[in-house]
PDB file of N, CA and C in Angstrom:
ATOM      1  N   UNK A   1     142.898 115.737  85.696  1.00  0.00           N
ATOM      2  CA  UNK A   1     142.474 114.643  86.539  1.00  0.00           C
ATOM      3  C   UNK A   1     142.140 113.446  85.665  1.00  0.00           C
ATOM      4  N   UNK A   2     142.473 111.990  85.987  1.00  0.00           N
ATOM      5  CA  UNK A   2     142.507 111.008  85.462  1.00  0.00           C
ATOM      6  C   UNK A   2     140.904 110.534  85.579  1.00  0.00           C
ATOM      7  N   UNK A   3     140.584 109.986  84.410  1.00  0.00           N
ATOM      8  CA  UNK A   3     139.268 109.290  84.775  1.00  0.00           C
ATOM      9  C   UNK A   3     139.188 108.097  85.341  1.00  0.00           C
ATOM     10  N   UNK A   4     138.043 108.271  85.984  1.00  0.00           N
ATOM     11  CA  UNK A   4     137.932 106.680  87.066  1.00  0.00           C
ATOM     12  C   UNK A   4     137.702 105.549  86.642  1.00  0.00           C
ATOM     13  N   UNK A   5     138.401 104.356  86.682  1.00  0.00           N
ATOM     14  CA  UNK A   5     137.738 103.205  85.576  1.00  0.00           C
ATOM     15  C   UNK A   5     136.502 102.782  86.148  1.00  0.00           C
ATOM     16  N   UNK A   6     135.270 101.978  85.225  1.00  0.00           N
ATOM     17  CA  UNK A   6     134.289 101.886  85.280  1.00  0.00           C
ATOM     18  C   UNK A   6     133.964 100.618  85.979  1.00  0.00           C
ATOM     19  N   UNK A   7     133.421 100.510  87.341  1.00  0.00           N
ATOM     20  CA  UNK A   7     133.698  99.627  88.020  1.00  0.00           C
ATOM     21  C   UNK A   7     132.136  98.532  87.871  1.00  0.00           C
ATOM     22  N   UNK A   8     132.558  97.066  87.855  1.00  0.00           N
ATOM     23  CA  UNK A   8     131.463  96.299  87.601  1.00  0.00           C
ATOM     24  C   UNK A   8     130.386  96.447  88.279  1.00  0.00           C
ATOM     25  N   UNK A   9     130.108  96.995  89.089  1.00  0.00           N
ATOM     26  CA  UNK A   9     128.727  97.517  89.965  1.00  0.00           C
ATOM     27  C   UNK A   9     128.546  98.531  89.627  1.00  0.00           C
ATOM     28  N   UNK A  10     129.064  99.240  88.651  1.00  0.00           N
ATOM     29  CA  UNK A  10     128.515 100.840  88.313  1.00  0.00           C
ATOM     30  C   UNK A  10     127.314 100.321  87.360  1.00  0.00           C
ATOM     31  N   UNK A  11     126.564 101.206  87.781  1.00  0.00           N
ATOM     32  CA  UNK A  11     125.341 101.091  86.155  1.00  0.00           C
ATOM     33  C   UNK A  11     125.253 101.614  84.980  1.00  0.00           C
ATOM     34  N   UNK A  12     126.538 102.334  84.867  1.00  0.00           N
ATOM     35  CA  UNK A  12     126.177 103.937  83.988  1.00  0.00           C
ATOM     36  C   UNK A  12     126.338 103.352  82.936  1.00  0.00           C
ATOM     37  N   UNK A  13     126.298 101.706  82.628  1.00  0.00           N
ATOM     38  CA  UNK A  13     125.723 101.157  80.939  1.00  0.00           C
ATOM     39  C   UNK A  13     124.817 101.465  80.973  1.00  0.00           C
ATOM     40  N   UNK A  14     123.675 100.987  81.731  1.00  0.00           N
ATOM     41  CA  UNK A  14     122.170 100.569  81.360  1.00  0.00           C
ATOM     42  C   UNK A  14     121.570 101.954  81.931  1.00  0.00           C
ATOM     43  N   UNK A  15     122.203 102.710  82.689  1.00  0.00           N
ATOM     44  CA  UNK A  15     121.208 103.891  83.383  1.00  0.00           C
ATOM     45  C   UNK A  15     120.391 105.088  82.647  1.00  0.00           C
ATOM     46  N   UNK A  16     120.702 104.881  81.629  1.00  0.00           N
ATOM     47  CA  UNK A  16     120.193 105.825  80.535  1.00  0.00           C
ATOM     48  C   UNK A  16     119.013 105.013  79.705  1.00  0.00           C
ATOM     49  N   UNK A  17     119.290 103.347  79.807  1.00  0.00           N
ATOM     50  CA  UNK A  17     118.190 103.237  78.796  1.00  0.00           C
ATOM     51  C   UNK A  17     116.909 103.165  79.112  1.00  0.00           C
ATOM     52  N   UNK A  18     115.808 103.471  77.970  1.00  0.00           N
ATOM     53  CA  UNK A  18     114.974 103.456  77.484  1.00  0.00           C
ATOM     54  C   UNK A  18     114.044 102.049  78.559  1.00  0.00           C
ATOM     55  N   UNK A  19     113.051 102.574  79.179  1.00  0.00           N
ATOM     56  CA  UNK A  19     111.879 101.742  80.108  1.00  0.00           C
ATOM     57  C   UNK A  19     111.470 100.872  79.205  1.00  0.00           C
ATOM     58  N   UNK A  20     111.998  99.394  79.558  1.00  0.00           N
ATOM     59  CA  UNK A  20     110.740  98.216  78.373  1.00  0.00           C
ATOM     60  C   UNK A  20     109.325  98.477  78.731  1.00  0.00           C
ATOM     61  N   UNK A  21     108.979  98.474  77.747  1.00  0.00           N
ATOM     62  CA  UNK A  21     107.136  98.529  77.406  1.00  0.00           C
ATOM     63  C   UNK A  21     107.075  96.918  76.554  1.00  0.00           C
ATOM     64  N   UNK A  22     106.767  96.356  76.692  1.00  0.00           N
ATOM     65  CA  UNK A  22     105.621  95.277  76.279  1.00  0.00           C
ATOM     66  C   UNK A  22     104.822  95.354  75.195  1.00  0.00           C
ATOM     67  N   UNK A  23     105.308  94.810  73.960  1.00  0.00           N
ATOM     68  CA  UNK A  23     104.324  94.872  73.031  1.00  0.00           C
ATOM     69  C   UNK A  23     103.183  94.111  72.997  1.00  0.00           C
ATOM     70  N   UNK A  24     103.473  92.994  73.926  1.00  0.00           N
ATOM     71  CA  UNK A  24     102.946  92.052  73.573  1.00  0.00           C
ATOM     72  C   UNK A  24     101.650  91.883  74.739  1.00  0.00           C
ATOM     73  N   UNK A  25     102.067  92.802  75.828  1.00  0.00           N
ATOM     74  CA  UNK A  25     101.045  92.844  77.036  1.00  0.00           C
ATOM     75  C   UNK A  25     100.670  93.575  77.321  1.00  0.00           C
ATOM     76  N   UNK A  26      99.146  94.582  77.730  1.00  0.00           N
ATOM     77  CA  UNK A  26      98.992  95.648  78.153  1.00  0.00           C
ATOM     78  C   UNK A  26      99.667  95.853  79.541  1.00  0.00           C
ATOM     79  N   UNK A  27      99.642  97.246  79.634  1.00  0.00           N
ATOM     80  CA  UNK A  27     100.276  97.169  80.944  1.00  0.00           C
ATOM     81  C   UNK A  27      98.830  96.552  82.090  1.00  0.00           C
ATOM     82  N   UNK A  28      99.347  96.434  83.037  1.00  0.00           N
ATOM     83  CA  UNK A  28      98.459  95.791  84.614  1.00  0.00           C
ATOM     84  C   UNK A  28      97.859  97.551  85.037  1.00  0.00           C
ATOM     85  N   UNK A  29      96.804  96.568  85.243  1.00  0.00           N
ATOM     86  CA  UNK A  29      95.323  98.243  85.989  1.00  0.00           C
ATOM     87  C   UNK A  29      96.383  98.419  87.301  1.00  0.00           C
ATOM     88  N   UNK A  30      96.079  99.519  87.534  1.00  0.00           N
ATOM     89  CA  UNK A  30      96.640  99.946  88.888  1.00  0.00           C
ATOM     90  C   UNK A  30      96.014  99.319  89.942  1.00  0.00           C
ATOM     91  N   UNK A  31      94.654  98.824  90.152  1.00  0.00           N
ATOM     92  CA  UNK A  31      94.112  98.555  91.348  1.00  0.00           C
ATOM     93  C   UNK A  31      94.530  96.859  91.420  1.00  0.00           C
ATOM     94  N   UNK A  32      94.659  96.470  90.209  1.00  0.00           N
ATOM     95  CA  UNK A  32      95.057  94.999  90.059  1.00  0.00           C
ATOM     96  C   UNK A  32      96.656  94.846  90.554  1.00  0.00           C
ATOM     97  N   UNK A  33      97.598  95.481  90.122  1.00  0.00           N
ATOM     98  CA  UNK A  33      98.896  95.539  90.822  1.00  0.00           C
ATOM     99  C   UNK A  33      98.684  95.944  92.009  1.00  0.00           C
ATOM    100  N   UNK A  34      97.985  96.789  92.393  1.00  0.00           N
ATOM    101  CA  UNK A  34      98.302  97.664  94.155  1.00  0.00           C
ATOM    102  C   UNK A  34      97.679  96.314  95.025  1.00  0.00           C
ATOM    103  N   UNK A  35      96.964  95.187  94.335  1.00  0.00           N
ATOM    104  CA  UNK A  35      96.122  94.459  94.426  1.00  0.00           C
ATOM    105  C   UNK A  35      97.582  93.329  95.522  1.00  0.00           C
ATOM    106  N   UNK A  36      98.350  93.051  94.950  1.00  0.00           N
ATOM    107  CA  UNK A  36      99.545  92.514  94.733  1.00  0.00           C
ATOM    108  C   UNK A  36     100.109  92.736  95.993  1.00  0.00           C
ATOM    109  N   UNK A  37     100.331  94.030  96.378  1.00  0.00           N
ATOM    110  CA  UNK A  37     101.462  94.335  97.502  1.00  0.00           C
ATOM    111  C   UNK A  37     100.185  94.688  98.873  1.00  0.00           C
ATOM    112  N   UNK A  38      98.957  94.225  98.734  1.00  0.00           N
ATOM    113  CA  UNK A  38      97.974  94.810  99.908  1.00  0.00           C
ATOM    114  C   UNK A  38      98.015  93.423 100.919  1.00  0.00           C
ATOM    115  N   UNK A  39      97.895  93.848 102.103  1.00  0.00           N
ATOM    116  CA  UNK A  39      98.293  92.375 102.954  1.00  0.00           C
ATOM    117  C   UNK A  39      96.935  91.604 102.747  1.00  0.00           C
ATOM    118  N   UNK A  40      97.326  90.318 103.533  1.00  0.00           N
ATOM    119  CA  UNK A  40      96.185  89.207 103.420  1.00  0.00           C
ATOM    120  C   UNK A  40      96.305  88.432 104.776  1.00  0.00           C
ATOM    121  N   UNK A  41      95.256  87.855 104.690  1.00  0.00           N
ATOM    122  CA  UNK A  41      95.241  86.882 105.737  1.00  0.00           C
ATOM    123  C   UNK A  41      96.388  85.945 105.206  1.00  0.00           C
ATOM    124  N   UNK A  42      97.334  85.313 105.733  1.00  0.00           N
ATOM    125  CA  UNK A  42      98.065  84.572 105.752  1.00  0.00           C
ATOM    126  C   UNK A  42      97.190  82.968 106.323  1.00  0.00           C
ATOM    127  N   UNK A  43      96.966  83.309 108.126  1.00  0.00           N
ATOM    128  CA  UNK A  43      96.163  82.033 108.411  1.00  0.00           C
ATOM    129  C   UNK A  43      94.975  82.575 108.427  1.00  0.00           C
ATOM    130  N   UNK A  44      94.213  81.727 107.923  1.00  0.00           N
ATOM    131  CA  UNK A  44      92.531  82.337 107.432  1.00  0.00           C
ATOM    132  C   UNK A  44      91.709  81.397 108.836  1.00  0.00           C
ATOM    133  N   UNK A  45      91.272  81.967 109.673  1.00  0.00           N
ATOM    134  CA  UNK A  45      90.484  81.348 110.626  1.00  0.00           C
ATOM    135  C   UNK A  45      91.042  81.574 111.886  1.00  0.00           C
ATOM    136  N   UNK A  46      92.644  82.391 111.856  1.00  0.00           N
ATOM    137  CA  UNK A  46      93.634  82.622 113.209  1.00  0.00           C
ATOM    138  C   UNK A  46      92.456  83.034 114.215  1.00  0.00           C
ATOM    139  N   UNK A  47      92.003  84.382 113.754  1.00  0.00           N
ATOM    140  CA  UNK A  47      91.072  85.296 114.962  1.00  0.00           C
ATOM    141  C   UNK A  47      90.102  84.433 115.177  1.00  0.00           C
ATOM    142  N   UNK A  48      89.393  84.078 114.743  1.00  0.00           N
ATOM    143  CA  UNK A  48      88.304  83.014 115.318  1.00  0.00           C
ATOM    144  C   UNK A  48      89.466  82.002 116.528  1.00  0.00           C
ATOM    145  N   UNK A  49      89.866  81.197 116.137  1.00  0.00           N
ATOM    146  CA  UNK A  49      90.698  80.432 117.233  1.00  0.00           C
ATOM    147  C   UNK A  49      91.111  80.774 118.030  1.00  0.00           C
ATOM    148  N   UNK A  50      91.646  82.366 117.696  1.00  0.00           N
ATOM    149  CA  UNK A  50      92.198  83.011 118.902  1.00  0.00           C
ATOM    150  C   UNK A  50      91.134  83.316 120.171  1.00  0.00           C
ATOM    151  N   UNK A  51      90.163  83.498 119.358  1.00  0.00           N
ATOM    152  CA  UNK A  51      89.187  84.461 119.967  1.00  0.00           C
ATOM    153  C   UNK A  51      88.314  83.002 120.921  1.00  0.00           C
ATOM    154  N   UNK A  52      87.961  82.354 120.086  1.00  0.00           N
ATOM    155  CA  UNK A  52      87.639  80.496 121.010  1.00  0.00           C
ATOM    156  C   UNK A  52      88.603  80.127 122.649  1.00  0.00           C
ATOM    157  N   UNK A  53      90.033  80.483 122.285  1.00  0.00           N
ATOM    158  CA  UNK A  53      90.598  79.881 123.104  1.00  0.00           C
ATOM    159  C   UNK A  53      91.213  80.802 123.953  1.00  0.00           C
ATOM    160  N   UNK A  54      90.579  82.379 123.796  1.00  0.00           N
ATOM    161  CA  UNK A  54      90.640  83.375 125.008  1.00  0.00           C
ATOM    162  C   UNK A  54      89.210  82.551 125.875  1.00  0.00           C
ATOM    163  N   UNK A  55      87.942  82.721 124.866  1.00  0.00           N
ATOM    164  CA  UNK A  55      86.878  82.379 125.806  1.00  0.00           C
ATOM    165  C   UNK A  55      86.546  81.392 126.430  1.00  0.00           C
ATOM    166  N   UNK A  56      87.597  80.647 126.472  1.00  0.00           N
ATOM    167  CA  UNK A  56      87.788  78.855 126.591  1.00  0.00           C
ATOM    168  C   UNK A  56      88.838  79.342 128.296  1.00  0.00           C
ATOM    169  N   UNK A  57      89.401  80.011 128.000  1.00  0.00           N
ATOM    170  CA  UNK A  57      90.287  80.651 129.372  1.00  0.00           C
ATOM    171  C   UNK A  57      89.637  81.264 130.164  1.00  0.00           C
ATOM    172  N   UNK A  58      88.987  82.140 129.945  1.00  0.00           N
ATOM    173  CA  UNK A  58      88.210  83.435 130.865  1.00  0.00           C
ATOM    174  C   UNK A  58      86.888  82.065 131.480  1.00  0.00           C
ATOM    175  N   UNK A  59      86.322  81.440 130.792  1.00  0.00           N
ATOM    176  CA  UNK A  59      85.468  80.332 131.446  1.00  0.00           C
ATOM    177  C   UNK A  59      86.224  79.412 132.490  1.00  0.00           C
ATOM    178  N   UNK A  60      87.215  79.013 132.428  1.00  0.00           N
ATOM    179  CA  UNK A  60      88.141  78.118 133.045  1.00  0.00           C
ATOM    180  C   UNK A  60      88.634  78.978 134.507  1.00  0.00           C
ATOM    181  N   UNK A  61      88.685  80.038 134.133  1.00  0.00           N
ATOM    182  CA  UNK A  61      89.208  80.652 135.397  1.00  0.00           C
ATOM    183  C   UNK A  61      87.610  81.664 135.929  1.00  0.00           C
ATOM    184  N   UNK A  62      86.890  81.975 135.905  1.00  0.00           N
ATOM    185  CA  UNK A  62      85.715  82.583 136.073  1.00  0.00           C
ATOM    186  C   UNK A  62      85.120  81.340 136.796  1.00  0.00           C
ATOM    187  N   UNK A  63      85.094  79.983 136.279  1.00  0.00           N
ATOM    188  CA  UNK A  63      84.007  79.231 136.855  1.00  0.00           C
ATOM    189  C   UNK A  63      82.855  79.055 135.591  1.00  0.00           C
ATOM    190  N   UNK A  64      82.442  79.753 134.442  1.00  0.00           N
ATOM    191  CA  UNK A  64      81.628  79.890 134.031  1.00  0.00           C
ATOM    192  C   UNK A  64      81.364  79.050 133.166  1.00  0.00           C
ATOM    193  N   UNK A  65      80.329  78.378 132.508  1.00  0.00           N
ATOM    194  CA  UNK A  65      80.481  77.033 132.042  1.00  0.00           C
ATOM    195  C   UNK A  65      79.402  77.237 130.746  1.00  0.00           C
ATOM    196  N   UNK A  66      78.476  78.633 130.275  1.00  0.00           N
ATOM    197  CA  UNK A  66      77.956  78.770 129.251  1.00  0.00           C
ATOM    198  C   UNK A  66      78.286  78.521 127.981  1.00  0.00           C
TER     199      UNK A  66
END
């Protein structure tokens, strides 16, 4: 059986090598990277507004004016 030529999307150059390590940087704490991918507030103050302009509705239709 003929061998398959090595096609430009194959990896099997680099798939064997050796993980870069950083001489020059320690590696990152785990809680500091996990730090990285943990969600966030995007809009900081959304729930408050949200939460204003439910109770801004329920008054409007209730009658209630506190």
């Amino acid at each position: 059986m003929a061998e398959q030529p090595v096609k430009p999307d194959d990896y099997s150059d680099i798939i064997d090598l050796p993980h870069h390590r950083s001489a020059r940087h320690a590696p990152m704490e785990r809680s500091k990277r996990a730090a990285q991918f943990a969600p966030f507030a995007a809009l900081s103050g959304y729930e408050e507004v949200i939460a204003a302009a439910i109770k801004r509705h329920e008054q409007q239709t209730t009658g209630d004016t506190d």
